[in-house]
N, C-alpha and C. Protein backbone atom coordinates (compact mmCIF):
# COMPACT_ATOMS: atom_id res chain seq x y z
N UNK A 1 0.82 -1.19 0.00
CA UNK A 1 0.00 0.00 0.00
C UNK A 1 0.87 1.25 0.00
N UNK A 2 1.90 1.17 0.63
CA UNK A 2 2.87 2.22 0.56
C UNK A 2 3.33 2.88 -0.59
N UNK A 3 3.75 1.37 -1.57
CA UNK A 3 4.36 1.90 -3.15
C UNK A 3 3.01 2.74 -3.74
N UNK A 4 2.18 2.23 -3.93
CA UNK A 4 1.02 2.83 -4.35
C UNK A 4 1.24 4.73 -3.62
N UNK A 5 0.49 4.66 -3.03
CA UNK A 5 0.44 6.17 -1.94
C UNK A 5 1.97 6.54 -2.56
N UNK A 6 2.82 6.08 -2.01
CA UNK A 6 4.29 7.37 -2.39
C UNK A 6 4.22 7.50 -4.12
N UNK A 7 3.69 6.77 -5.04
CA UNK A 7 3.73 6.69 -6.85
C UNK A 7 3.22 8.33 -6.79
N UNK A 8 1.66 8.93 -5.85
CA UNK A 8 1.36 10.26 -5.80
C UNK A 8 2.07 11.35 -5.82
N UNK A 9 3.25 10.97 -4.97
CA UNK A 9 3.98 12.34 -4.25
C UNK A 9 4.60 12.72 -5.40
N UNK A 10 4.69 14.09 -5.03
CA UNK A 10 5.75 14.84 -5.76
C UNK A 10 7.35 14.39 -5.85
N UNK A 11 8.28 14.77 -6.27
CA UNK A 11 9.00 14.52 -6.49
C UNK A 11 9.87 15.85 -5.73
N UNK A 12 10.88 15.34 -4.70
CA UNK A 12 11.30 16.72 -4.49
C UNK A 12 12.10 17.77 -5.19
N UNK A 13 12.29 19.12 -5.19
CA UNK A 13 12.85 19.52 -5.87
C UNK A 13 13.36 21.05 -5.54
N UNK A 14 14.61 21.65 -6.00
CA UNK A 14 14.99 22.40 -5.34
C UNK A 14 13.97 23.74 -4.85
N UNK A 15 14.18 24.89 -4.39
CA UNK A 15 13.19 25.64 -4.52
C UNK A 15 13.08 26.75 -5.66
N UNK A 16 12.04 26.83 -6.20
CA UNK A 16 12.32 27.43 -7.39
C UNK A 16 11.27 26.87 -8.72
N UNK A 17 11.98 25.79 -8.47
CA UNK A 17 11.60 24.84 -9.48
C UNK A 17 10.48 23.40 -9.15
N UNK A 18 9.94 23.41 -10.04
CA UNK A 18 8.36 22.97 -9.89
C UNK A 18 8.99 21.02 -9.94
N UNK A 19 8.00 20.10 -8.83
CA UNK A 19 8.55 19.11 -8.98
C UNK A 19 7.82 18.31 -9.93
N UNK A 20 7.48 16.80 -10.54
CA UNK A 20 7.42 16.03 -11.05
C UNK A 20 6.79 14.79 -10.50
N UNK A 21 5.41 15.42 -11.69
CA UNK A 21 4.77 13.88 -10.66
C UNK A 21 5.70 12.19 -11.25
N UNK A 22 5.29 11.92 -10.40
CA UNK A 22 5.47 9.82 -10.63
C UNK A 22 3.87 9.64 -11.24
N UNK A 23 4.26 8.89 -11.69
CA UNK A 23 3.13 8.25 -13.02
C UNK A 23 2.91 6.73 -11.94
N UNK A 24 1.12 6.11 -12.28
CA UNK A 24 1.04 4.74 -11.79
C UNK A 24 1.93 3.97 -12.79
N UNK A 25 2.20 2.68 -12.94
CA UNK A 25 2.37 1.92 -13.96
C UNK A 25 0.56 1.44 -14.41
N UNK A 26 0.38 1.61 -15.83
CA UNK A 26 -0.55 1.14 -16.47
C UNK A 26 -0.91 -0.24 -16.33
N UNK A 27 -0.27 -1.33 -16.21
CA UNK A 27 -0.58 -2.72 -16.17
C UNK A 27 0.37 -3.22 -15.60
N UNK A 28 0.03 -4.70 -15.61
CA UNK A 28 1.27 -5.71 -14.97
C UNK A 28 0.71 -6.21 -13.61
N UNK A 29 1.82 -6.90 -13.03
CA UNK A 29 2.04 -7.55 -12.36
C UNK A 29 2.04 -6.41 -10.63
N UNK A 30 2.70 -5.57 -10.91
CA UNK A 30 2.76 -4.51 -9.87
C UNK A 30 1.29 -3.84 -9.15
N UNK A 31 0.52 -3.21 -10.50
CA UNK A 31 -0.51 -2.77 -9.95
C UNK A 31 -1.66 -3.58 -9.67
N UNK A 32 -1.60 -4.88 -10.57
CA UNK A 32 -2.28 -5.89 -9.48
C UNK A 32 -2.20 -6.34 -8.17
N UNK A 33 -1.16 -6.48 -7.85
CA UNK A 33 -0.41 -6.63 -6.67
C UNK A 33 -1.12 -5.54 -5.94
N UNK A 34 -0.76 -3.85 -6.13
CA UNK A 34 -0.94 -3.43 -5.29
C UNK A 34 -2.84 -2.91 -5.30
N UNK A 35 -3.64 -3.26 -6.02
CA UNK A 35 -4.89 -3.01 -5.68
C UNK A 35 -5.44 -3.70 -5.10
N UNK A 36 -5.04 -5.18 -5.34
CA UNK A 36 -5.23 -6.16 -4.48
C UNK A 36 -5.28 -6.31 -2.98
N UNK A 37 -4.25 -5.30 -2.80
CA UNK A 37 -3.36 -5.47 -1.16
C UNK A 37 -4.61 -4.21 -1.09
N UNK A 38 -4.74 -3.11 -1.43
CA UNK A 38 -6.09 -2.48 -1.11
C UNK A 38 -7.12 -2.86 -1.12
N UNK A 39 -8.10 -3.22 -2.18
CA UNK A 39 -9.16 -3.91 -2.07
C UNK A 39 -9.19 -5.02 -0.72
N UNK A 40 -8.53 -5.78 -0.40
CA UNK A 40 -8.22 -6.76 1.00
C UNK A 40 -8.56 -6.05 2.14
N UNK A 41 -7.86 -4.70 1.87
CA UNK A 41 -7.76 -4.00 3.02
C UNK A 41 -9.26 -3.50 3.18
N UNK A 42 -9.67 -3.09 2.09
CA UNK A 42 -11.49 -3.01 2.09
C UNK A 42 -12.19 -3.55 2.51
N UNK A 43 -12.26 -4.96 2.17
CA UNK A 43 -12.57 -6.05 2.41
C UNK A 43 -12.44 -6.89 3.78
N UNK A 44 -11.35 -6.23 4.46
CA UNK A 44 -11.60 -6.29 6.08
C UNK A 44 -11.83 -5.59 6.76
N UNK A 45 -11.61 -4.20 6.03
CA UNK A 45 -12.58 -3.12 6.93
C UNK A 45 -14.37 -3.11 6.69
N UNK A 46 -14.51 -3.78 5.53
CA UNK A 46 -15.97 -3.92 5.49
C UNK A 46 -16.00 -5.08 6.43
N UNK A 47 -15.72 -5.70 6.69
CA UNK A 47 -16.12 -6.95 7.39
C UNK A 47 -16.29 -6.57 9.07
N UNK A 48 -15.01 -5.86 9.10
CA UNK A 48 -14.91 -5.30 10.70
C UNK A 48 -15.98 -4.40 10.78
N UNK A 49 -16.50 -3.42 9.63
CA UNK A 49 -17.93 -2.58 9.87
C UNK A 49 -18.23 -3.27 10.83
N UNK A 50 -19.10 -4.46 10.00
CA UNK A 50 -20.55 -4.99 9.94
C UNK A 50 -20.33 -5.83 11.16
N UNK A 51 -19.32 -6.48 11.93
CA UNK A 51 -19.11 -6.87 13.19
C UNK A 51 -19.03 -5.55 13.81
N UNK A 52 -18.74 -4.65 14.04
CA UNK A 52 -19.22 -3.27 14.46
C UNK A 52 -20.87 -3.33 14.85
N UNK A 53 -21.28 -3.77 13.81
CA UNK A 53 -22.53 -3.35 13.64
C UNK A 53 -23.21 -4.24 14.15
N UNK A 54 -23.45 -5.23 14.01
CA UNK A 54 -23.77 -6.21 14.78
C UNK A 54 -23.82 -6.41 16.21
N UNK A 55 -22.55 -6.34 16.67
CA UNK A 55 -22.15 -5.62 17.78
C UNK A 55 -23.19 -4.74 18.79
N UNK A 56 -23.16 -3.72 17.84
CA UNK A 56 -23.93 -3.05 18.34
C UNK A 56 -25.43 -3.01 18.44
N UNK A 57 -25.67 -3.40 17.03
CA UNK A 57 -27.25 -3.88 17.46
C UNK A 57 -27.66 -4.88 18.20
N UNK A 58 -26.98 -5.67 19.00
CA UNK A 58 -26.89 -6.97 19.61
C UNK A 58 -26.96 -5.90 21.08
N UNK A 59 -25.99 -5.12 21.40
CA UNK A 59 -26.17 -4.01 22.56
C UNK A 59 -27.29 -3.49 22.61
N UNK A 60 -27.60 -3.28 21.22
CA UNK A 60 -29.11 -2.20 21.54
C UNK A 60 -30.24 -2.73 21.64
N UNK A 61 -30.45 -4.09 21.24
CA UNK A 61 -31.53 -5.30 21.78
C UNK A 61 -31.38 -5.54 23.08
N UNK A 62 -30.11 -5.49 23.70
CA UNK A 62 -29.85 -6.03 25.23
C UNK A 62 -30.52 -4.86 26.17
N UNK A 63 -30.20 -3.76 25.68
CA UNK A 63 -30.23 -2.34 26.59
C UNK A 63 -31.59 -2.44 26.11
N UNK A 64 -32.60 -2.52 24.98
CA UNK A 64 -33.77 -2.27 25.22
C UNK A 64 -34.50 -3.37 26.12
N UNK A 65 -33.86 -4.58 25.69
CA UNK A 65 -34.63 -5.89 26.71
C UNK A 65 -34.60 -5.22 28.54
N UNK A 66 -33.69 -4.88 28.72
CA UNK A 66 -33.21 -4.16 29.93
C UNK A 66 -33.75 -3.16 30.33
N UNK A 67 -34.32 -2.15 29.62
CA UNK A 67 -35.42 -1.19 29.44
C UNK A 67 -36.73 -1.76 29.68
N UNK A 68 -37.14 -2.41 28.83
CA UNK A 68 -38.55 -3.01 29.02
C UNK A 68 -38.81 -3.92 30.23
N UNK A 69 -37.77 -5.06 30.71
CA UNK A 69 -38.04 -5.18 31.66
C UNK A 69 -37.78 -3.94 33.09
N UNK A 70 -37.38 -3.44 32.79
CA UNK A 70 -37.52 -2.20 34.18
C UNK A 70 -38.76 -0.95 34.01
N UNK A 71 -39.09 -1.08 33.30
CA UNK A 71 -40.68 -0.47 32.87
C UNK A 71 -41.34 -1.33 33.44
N UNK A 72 -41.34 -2.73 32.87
CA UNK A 72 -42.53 -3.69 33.81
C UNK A 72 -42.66 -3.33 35.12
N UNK A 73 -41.30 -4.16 35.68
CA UNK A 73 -41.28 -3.75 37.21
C UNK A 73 -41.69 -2.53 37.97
N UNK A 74 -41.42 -1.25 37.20
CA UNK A 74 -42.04 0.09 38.15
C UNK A 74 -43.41 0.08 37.53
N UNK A 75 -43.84 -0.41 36.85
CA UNK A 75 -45.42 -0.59 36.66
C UNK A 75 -45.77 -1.72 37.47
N UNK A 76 -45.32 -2.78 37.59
CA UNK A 76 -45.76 -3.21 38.86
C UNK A 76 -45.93 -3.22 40.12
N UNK A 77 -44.76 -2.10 40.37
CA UNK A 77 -44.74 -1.51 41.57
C UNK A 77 -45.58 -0.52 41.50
N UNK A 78 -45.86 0.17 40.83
CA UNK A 78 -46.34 1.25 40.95
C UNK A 78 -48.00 0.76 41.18
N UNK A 79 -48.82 -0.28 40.62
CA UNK A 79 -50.13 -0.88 40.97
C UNK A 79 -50.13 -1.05 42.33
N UNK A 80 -48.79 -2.34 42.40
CA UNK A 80 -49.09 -2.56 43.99
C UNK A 80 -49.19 -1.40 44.89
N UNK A 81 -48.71 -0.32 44.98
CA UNK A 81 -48.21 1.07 45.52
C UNK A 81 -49.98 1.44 45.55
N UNK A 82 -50.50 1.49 44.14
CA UNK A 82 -51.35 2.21 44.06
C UNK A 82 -52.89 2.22 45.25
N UNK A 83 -53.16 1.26 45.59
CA UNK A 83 -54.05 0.66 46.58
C UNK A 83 -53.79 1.59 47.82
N UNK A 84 -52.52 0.66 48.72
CA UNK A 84 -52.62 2.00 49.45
C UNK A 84 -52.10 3.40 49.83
N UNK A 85 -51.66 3.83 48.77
CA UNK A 85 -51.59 5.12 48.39
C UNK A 85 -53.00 5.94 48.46
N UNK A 86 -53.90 5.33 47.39
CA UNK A 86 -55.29 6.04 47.20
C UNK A 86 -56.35 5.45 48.66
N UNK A 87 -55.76 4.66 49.32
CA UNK A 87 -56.29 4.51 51.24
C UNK A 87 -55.88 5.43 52.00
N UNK A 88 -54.64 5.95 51.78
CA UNK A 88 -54.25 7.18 52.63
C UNK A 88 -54.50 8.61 51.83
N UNK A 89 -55.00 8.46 50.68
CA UNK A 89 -55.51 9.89 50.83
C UNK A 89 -56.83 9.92 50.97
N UNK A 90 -57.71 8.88 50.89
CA UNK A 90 -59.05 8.65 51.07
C UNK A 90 -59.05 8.67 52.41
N UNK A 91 -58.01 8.46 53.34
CA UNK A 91 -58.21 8.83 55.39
C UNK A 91 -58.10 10.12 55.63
N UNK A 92 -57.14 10.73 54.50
CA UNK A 92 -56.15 12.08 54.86
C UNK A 92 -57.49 12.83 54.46
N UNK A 93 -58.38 12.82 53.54
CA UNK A 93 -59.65 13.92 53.01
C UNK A 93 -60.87 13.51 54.01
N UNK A 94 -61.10 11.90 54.44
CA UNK A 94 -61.84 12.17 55.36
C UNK A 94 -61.59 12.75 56.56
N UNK A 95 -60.41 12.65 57.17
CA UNK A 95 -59.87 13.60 58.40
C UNK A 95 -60.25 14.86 58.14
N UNK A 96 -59.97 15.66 57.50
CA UNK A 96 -59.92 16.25 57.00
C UNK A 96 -61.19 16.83 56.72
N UNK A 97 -62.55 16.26 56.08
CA UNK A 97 -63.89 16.71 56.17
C UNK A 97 -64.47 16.34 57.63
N UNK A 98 -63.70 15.86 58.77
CA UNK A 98 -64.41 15.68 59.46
C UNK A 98 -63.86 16.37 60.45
N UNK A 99 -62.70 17.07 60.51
CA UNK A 99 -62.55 18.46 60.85
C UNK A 99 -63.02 19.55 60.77
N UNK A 100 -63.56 19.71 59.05
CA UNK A 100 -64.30 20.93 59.14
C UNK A 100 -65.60 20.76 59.71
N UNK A 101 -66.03 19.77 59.46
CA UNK A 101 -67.29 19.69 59.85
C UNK A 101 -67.53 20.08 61.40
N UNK A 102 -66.58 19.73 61.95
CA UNK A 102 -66.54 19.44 63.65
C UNK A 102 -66.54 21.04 63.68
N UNK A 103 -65.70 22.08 62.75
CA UNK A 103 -65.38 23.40 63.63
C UNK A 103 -66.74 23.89 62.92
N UNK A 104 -67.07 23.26 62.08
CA UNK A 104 -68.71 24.07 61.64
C UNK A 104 -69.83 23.71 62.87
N UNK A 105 -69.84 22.63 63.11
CA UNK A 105 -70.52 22.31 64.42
C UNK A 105 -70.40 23.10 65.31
N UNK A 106 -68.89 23.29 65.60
CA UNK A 106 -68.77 24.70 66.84
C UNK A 106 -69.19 25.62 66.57
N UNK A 107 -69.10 26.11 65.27
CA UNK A 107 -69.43 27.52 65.33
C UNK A 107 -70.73 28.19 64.85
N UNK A 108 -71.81 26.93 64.52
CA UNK A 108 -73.49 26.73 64.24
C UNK A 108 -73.57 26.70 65.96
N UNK A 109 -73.23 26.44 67.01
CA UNK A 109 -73.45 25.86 68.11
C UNK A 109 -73.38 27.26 69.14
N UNK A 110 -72.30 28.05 68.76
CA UNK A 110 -71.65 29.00 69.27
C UNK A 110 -72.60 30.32 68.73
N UNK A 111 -73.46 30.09 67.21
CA UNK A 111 -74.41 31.23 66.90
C UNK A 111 -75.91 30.89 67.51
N UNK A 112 -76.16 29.45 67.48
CA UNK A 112 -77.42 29.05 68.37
C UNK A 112 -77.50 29.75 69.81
N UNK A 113 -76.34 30.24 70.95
CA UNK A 113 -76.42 30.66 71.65
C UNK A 113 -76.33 31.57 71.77
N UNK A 114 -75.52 32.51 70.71
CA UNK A 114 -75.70 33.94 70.64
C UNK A 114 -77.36 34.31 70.85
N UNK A 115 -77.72 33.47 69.68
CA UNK A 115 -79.34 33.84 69.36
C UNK A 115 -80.39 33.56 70.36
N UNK A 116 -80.15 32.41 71.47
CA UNK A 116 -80.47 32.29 72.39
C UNK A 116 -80.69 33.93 73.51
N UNK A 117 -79.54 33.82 73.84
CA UNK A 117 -79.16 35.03 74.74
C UNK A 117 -79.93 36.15 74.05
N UNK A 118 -79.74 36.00 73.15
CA UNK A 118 -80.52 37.72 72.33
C UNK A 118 -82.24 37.51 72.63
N UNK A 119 -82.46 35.79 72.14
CA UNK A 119 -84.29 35.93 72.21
C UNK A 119 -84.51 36.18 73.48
N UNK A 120 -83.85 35.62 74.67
CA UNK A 120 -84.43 35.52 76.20
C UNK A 120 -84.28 37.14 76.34
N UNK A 121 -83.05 37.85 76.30
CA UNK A 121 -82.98 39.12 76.71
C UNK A 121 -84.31 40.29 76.21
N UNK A 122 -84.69 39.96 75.06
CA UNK A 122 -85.79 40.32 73.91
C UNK A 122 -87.24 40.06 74.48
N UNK A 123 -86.76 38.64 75.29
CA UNK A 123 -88.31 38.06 75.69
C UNK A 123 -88.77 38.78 76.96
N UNK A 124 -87.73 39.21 77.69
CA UNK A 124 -88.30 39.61 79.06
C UNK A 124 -88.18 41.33 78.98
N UNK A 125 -87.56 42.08 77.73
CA UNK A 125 -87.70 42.88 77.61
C UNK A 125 -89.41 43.77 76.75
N UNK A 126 -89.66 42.62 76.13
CA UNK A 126 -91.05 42.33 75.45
C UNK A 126 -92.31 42.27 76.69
N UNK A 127 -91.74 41.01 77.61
CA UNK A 127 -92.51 40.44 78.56
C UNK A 127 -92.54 41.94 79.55
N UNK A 128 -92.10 42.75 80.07
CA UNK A 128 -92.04 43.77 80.62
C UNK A 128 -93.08 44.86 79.84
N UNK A 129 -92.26 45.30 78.60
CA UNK A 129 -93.46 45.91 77.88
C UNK A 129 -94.80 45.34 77.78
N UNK A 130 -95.40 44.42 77.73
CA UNK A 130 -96.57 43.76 77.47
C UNK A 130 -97.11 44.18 79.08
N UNK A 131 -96.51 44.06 80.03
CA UNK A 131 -96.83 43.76 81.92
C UNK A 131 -97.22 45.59 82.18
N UNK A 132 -96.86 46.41 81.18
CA UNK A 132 -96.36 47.81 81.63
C UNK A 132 -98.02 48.48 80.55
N UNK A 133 -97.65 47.49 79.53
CA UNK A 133 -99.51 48.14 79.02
C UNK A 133 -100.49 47.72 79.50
N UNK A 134 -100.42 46.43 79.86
CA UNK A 134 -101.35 46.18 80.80
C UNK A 134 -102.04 46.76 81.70
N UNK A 135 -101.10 47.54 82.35
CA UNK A 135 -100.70 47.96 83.63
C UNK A 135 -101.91 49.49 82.99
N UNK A 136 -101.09 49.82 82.53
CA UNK A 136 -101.73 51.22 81.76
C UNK A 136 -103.35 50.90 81.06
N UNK A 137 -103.31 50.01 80.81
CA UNK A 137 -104.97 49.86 80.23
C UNK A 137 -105.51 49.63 81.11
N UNK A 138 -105.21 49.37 82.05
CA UNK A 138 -105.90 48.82 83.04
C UNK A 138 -107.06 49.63 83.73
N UNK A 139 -106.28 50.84 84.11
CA UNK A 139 -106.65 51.80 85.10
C UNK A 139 -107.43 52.63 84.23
């Protein structure tokens, strides 16, 4: 492969003056020889590709098999998970409504007695007025 490649080069030459290519040889025995020894060389670099390649698609079947099974698994975990997960937020919202409810209770409970206190104070202030016309029609 070498003779081939150096047949290209220039030819050196002083400075000044322009060098001289080398010519292939047209036929024979030589340039068979040397296309041969290239083409080979082709011919195992194509080969080494495609074991390259292979190679690698053989990796990229493995890494996806490896993928898919680890998708399964967090989908299976993630079902089992799912149960009681959606139990603790179904405790956490009833706590939760049954808190408010409780401070609504207090504070329906806390206006019932306001209103209390207001009717009795109302009632005997009423009950007085009613005792006081009486009183006045009377006579």
């Amino acid at each position: 492969m070498l003779a081939l490649r150096d047949r290209f080069r220039w030819l050196l030459s002083p400075p000044g003056r322009p060098g001289e290519a080398l010519g292939v040889p047209a036929s024979g025995e030589d340039v068979r020889s040397e296309v041969e020894s290239l083409l080979g060389g082709l011919d195992r670099a194509t080969a080494d590709a495609r074991a390259i390649v292979a190679a690698a698609e053989e990796e990229a079947e493995r890494r996806r098999a490896t993928g898919r099974e680890r998708a399964r698994v967090l989908v299976e975990q993630a079902r089992r998970e799912a149960v009681p997960t959606r139990t603790r937020a179904v405790a956490a919202a009833r706590a939760e409504g049954e808190r408010r409810a409780a401070a609504e209770r207090a504070a329906a409970a806390r206006e019932v007695r306001r209103i209390e206190a207001v009717c009795e104070l109302r009632v005997g202030e009423l009950a007085e007025e009613v005792v006081a016309c009486v009183r006045r029609g009377g006579r």
